[in-house]
Structures are given as structure tokens and as C-alpha cells.
Protein backbone atom coordinates (compact mmCIF):
# COMPACT_ATOMS: atom_id res chain seq x y z
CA UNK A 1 -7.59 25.63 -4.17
CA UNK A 2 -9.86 23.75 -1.67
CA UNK A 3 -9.49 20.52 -0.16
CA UNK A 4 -12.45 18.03 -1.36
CA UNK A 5 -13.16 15.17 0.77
CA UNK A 6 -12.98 11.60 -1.20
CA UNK A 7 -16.59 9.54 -0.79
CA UNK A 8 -16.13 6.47 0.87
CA UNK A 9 -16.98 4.12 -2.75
CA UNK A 10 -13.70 6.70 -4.35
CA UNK A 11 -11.41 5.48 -1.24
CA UNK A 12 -12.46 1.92 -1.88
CA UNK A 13 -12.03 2.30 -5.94
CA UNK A 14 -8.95 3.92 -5.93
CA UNK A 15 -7.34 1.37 -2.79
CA UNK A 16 -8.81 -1.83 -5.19
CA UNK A 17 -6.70 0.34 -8.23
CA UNK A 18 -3.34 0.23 -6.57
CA UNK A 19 -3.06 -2.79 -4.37
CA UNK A 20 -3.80 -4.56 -7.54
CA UNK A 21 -1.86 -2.60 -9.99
CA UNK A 22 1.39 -3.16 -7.02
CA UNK A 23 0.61 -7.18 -7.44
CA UNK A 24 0.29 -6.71 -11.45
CA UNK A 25 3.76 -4.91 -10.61
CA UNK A 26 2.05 -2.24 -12.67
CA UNK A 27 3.84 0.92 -11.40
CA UNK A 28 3.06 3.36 -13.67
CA UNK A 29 -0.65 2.57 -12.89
CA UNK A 30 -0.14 3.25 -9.54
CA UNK A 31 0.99 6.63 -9.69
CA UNK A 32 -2.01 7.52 -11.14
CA UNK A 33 -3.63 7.38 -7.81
CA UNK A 34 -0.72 8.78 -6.14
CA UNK A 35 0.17 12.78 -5.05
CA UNK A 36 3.45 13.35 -6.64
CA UNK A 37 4.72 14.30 -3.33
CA UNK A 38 3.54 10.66 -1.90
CA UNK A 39 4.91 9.62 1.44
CA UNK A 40 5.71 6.19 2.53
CA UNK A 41 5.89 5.10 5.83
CA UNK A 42 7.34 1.27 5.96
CA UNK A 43 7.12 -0.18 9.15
CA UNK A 44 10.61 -3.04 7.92
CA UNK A 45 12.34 -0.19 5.49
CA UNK A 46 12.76 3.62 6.16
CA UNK A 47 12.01 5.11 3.36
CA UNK A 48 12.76 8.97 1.77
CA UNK A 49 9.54 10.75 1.11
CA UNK A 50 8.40 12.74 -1.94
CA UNK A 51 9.78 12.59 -5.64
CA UNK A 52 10.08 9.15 -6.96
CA UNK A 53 10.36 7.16 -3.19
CA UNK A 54 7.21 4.91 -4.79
CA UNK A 55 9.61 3.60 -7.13
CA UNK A 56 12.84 3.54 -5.28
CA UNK A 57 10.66 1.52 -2.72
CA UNK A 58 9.13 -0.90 -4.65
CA UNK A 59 12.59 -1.61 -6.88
CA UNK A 60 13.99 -2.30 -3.10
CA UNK A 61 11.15 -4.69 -2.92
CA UNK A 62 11.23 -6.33 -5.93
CA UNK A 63 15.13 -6.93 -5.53
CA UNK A 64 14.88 -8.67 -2.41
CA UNK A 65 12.84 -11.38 -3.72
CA UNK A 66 13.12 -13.87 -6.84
CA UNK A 67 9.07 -13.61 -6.85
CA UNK A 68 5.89 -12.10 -4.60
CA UNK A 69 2.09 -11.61 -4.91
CA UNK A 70 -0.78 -10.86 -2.92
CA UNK A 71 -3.55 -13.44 -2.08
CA UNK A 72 -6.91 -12.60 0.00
CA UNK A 73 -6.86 -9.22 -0.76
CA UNK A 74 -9.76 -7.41 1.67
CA UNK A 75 -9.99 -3.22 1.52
CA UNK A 76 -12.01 -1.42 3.91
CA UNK A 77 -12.94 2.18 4.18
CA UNK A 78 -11.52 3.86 7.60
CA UNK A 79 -12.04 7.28 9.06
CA UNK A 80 -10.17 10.58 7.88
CA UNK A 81 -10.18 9.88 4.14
CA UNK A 82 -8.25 6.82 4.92
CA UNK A 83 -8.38 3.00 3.52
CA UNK A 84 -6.90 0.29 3.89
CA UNK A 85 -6.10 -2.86 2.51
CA UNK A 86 -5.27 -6.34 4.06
CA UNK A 87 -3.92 -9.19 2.02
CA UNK A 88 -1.70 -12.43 2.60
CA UNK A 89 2.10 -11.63 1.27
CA UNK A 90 3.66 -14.38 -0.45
CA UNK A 91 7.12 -14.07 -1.23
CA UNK A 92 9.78 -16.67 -2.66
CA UNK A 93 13.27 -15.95 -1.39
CA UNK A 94 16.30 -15.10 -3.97
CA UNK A 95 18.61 -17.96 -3.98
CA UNK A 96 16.82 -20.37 -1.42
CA UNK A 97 13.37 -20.40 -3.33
CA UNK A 98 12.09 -20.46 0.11
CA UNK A 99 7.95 -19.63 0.25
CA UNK A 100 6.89 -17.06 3.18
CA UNK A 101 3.45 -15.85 3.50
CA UNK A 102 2.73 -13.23 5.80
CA UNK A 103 -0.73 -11.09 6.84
CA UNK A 104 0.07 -7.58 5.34
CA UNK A 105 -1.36 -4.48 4.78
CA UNK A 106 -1.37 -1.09 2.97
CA UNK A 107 -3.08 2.43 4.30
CA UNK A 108 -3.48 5.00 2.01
CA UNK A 109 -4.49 8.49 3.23
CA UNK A 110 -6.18 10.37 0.65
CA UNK A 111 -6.36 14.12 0.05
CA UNK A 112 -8.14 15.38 -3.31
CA UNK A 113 -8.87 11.64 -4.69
CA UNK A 114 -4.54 10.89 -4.63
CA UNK A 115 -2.74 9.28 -2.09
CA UNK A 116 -0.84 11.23 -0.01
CA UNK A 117 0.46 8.76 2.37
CA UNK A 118 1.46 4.84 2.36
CA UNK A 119 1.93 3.17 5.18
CA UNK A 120 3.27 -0.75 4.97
CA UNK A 121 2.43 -3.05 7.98
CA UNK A 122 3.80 -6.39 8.63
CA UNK A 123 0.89 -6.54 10.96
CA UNK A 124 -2.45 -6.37 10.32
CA UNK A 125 -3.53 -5.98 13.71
CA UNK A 126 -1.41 -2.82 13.85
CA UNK A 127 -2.63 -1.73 10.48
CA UNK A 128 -5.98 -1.83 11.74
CA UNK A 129 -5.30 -0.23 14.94
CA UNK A 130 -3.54 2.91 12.94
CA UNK A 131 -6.96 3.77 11.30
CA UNK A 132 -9.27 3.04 14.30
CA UNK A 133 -10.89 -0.43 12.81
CA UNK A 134 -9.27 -2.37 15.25
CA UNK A 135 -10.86 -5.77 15.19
């Protein structure tokens, strides 16, 4: 079977598709866009790769905090069948109800129209820098 590039406007739709299906905390819409043999590369958690590491990692996620969401969401096609998205983290923490908000990002790499790859930056300076949009 061969190897079909994604267009730039399917990068973009399917990046908008599951940063906002991770804020709807709508998993199972995510893996829609995702190869089933997905890898994710977190820059604060190692992570396994393959099988179901997009839901062990986002469980890990969720039970760290008492309650998260994206703001200022901004996704940008990048070279390589990449994209990426950049968004303000806001997270409440369990127990001290404290409110963090941190610039974020997500890069998907993209082979056949799925993500193959995640890749979690607390920096979006780095995150930019990975994909050659460095700012």
C-alpha cells in the first residue's frame, strides 16, 4: 500500500478535530484521527508507545487535575506532513483548587490522513522550533 501525502487544509482539519475533541475530553473522537499504533512523545511524562498509550496518557492527565481546558487555541500547518497546535493550558490543581495557565502545544505527524506521532510541549517556543516555524 502507498504512502499518500495529507494536503495542508486535511493537516489543519484533522489538528482542529483532536485538540478540540482532547478539551471536549472526547476520546473516542480522537482516535478517529489517530494510527492505532500512535506514538506519544511528552516532553513532562514518558510515555509507552502503541496500543492504547492515548488513553493511558490522557487518564494520567486527567487524574492529576480536579479540572483543565484549553483557551487560545492557534493550529498551523508545518513541513513534513506535520501540524501543530498552540493553546493556553489551564489547569485547577486536585486538592488546592489552585489555577495554572501555561503556553502549550501539540504536534501531530501525519502519515495516510492519521496521526502517527504526538508530541506534548510545555513550551511553545520549543514546539515551534521541532517543526521548523520557529517564531
Amino acid at each position: 500500500m502507498s504512502e499518500e501525502s495529507t494536503t495542508p487544509d486535511e493537516l489543519l482539519a484533522a489538528m482542529r478535530r483532536i485538540t478540540h475533541a482532547i478539551d471536549r475530553k472526547d476520546y473516542q473522537a480522537v482516535l478517529a484521527d489517530l494510527d492505532d499504533a500512535v506514538e506519544i512523545d511528552d516532553t513532562d511524562i514518558p510515555e509507552a508507545t502503541g496500543g492504547d498509550s492515548f488513553l493511558a496518557w490522557v487518564t494520567r492527565w486527567d487524574e492529576a487535575w480536579d479540572g483543565w481546558h484549553v483557551e487560545d487555541v492557534d493550529i498551523r500547518a508545518a513541513e513534513d506532513d506535520q501540524a501543530i497546535s498552540l493553546f493556553t493550558m489551564v489547569v485547577k490543581g486536585r486538592g488546592s483548587g489552585v489555577e495554572l495557565r501555561r503556553a502549550d502545544a501539540l504536534v501531530a505527524s501525519f502519515r495516510d490522513g492519521k496521526a502517527v506521532k504526538l508530541g506534548y510541549y510545555n513550551d511553545q517556543a520549543q514546539a515551534l522550533k521541532a517543526v521548523g516555524l520557529e517564531e
